[in-house]
Protein backbone atom coordinates (compact mmCIF):
# COMPACT_ATOMS: atom_id res chain seq x y z
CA UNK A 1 -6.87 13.52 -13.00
CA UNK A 2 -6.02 15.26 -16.50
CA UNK A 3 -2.88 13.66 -16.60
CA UNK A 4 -4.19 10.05 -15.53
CA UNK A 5 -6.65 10.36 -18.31
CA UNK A 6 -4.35 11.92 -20.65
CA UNK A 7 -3.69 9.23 -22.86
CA UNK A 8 0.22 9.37 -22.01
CA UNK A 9 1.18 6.43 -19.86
CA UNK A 10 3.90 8.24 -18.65
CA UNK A 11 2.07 11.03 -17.90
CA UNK A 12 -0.63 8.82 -15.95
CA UNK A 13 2.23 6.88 -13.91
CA UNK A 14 3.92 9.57 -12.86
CA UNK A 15 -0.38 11.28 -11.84
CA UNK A 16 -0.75 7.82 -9.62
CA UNK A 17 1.96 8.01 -6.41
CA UNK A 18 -0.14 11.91 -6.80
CA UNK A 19 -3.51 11.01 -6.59
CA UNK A 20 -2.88 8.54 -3.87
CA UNK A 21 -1.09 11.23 -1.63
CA UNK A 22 -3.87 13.28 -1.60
CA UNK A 23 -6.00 10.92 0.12
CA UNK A 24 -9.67 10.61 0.22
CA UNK A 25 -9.83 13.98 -1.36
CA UNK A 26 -9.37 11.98 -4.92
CA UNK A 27 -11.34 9.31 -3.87
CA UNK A 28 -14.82 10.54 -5.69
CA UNK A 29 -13.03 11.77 -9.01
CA UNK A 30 -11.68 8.25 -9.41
CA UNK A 31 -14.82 6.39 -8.01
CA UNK A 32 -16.04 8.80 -10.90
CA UNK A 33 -13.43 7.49 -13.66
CA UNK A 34 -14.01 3.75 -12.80
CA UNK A 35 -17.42 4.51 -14.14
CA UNK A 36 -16.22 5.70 -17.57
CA UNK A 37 -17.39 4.03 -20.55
CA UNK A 38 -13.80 3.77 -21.51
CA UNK A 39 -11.88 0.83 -19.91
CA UNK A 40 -8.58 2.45 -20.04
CA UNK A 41 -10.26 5.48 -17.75
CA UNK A 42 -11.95 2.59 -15.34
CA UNK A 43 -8.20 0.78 -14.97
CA UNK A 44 -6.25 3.49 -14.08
CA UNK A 45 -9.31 4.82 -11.73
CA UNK A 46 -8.41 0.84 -10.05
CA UNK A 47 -4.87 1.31 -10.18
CA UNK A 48 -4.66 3.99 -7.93
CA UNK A 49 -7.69 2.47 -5.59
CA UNK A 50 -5.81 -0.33 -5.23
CA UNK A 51 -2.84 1.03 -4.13
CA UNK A 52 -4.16 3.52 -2.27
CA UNK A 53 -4.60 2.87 1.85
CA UNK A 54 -7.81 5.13 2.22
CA UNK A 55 -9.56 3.19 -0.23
CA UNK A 56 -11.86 0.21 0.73
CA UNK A 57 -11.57 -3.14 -1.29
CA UNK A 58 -15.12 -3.52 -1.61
CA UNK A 59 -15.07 -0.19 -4.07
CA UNK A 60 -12.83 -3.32 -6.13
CA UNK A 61 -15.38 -6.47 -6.19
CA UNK A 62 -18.22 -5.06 -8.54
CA UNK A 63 -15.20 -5.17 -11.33
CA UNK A 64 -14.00 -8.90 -11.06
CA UNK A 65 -16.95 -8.96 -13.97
CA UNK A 66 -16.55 -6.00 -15.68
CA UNK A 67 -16.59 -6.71 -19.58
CA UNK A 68 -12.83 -5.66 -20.18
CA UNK A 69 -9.83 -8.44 -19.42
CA UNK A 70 -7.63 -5.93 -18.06
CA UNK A 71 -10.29 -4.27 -15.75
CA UNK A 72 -10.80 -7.68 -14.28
CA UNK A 73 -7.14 -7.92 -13.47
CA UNK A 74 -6.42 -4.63 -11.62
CA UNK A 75 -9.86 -5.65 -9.74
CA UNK A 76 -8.25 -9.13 -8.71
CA UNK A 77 -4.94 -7.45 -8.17
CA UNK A 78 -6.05 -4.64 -6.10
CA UNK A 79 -8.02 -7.27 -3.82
CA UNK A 80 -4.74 -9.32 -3.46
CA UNK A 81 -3.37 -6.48 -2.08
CA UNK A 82 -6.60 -5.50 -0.20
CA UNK A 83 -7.78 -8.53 1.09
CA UNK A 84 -11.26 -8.74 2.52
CA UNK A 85 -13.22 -11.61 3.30
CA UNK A 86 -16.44 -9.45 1.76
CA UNK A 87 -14.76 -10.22 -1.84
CA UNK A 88 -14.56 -14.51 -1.25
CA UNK A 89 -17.49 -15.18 -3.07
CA UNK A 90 -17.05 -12.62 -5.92
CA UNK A 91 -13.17 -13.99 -6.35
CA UNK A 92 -14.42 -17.37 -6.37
CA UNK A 93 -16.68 -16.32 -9.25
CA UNK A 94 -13.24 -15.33 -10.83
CA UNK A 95 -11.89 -18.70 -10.62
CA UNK A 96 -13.74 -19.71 -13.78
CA UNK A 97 -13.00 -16.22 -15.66
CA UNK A 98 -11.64 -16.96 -19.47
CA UNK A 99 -8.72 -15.00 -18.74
CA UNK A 100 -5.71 -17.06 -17.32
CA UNK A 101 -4.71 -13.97 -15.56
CA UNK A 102 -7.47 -12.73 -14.11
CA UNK A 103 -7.63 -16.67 -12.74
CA UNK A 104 -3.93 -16.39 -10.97
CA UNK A 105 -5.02 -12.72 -9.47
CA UNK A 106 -7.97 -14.25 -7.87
CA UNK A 107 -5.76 -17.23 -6.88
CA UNK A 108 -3.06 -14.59 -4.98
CA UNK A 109 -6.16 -12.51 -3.89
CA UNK A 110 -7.60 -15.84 -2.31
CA UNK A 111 -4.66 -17.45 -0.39
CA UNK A 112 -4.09 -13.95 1.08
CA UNK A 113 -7.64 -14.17 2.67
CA UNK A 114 -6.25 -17.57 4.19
CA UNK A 115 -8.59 -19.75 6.35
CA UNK A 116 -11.93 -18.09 5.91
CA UNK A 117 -11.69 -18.75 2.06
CA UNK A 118 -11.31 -22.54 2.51
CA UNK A 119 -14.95 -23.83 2.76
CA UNK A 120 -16.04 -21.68 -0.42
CA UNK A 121 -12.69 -23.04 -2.49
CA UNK A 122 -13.76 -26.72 -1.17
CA UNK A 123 -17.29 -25.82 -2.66
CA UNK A 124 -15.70 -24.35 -5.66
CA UNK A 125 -13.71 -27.85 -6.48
CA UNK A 126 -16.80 -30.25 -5.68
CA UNK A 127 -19.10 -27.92 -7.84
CA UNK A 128 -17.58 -25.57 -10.35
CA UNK A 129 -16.03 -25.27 -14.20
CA UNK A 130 -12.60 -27.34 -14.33
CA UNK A 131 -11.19 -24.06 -14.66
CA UNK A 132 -12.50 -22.65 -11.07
CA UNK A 133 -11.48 -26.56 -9.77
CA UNK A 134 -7.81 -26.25 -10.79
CA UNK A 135 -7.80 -22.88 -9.96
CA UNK A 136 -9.25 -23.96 -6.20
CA UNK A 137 -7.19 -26.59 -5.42
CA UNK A 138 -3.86 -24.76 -6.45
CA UNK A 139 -5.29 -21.91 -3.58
CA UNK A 140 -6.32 -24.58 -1.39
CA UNK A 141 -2.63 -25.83 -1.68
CA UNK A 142 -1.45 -22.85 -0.88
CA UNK A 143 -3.43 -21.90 2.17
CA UNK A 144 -2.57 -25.15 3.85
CA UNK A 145 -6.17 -25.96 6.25
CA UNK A 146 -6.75 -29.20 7.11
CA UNK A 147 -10.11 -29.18 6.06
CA UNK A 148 -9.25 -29.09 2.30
CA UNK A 149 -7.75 -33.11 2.91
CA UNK A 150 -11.21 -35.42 2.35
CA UNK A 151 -11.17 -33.02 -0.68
CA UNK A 152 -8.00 -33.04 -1.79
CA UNK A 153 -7.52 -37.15 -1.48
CA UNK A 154 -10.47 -37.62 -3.69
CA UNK A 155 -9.44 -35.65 -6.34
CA UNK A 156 -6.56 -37.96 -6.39
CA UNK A 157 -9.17 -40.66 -7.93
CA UNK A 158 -9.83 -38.06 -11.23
CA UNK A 159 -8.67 -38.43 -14.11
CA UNK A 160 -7.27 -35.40 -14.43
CA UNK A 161 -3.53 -34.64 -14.48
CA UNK A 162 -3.76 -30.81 -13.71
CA UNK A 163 -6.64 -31.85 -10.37
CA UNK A 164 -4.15 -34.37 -9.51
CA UNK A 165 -1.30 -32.10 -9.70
CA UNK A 166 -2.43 -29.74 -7.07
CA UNK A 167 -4.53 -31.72 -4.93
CA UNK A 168 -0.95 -33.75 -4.49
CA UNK A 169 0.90 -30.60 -3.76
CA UNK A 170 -1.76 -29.40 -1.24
CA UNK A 171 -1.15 -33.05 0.55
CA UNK A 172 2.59 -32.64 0.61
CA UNK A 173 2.44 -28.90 1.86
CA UNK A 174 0.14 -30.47 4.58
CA UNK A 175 2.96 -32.81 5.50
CA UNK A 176 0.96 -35.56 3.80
CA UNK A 177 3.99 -36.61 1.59
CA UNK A 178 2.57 -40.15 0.67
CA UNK A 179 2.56 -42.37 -2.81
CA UNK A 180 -0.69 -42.33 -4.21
CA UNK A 181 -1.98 -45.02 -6.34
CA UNK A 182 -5.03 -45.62 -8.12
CA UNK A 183 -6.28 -49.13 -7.51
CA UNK A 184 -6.99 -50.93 -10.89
């Protein structure tokens, strides 16, 4: 844990494959550190969470809103590799985030829940910020489920090139590989 919190990146790398080996024996020291006031402490407390196969994803969720970028992103990372349908709604939430990453983690994090994300993406493009709409239907692409076509086909009426974009691609990945036109 000293050398994780040393300050020394290489020092902290080289504390993480460590830390993980030892199990759930570390697991309240770093559920300790991700409570740090210092964002570099909480991060590397993630980092090894998320990689580590004794720790539960749901330990990840509360920090998809924690005030530091880079927190956000080893959250949305760790729950990409972690996937749990418990962490839909919070990820969703991360759609809209200001940072572009922390909007392509929760993407990965997303299609990698599959199916059972669909009907809260589908609500995320009828409802939420253009941000959290692009950043559904590109996931909604990915994942494939029929249900996303009503959807998808009338975002093909917007105006927007980037909706368009990936509410076309979700079509053709569905085998849907049509012209679309906008009637005048």
């Amino acid at each position: 844990m000293n050398d994780l919190r040393s300050g020394n990146e290489r020092r902290a790398e080289r504390a993480v494959p460590v830390l993980i080996e030892l199990g759930e024996e570390a697991v309240p020291a770093l559920l300790e550190l991700t409570r740090s006031a210092d964002a570099e402490d909480r991060w590397w407390g993630l980092l090894v969470l998320a990689q580590a196969p004794h720790a539960q994803a749901g330990w990840l969720i509360p920090f998809l809103k924690d005030p530091a970028r880079e927190v956000r992103q080893c959250a949305a990372l760790g729950l990409a590799l972690k996937p749990d349908v418990n962490a839909t709604e919070a990820l969703i939430g991360a759609l809209g985030d200001e940072d572009s990453m922390v909007n392509s983690l929760a993407v990965n994090a997303l299609v990698k829940l599959g199916s059972p994300a669909v009907p809260a993406l589908i609500e995320a493009v009828k409802t939420g910020s253009r941000s959290a709409r692009i950043h559904g239907l590109r996931a909604l692409a990915e994942i494939r489920d029929h249900r996303a076509i009503p959807l998808m086909m009338k975002v093909m009426e917007e105006d927007s090139a980037l909706l368009q974009h990936w509410a076309k691609e979700g079509l053709d990945r569905l085998g849907l590989d049509m012209v679309y036109i906008k009637p005048v």
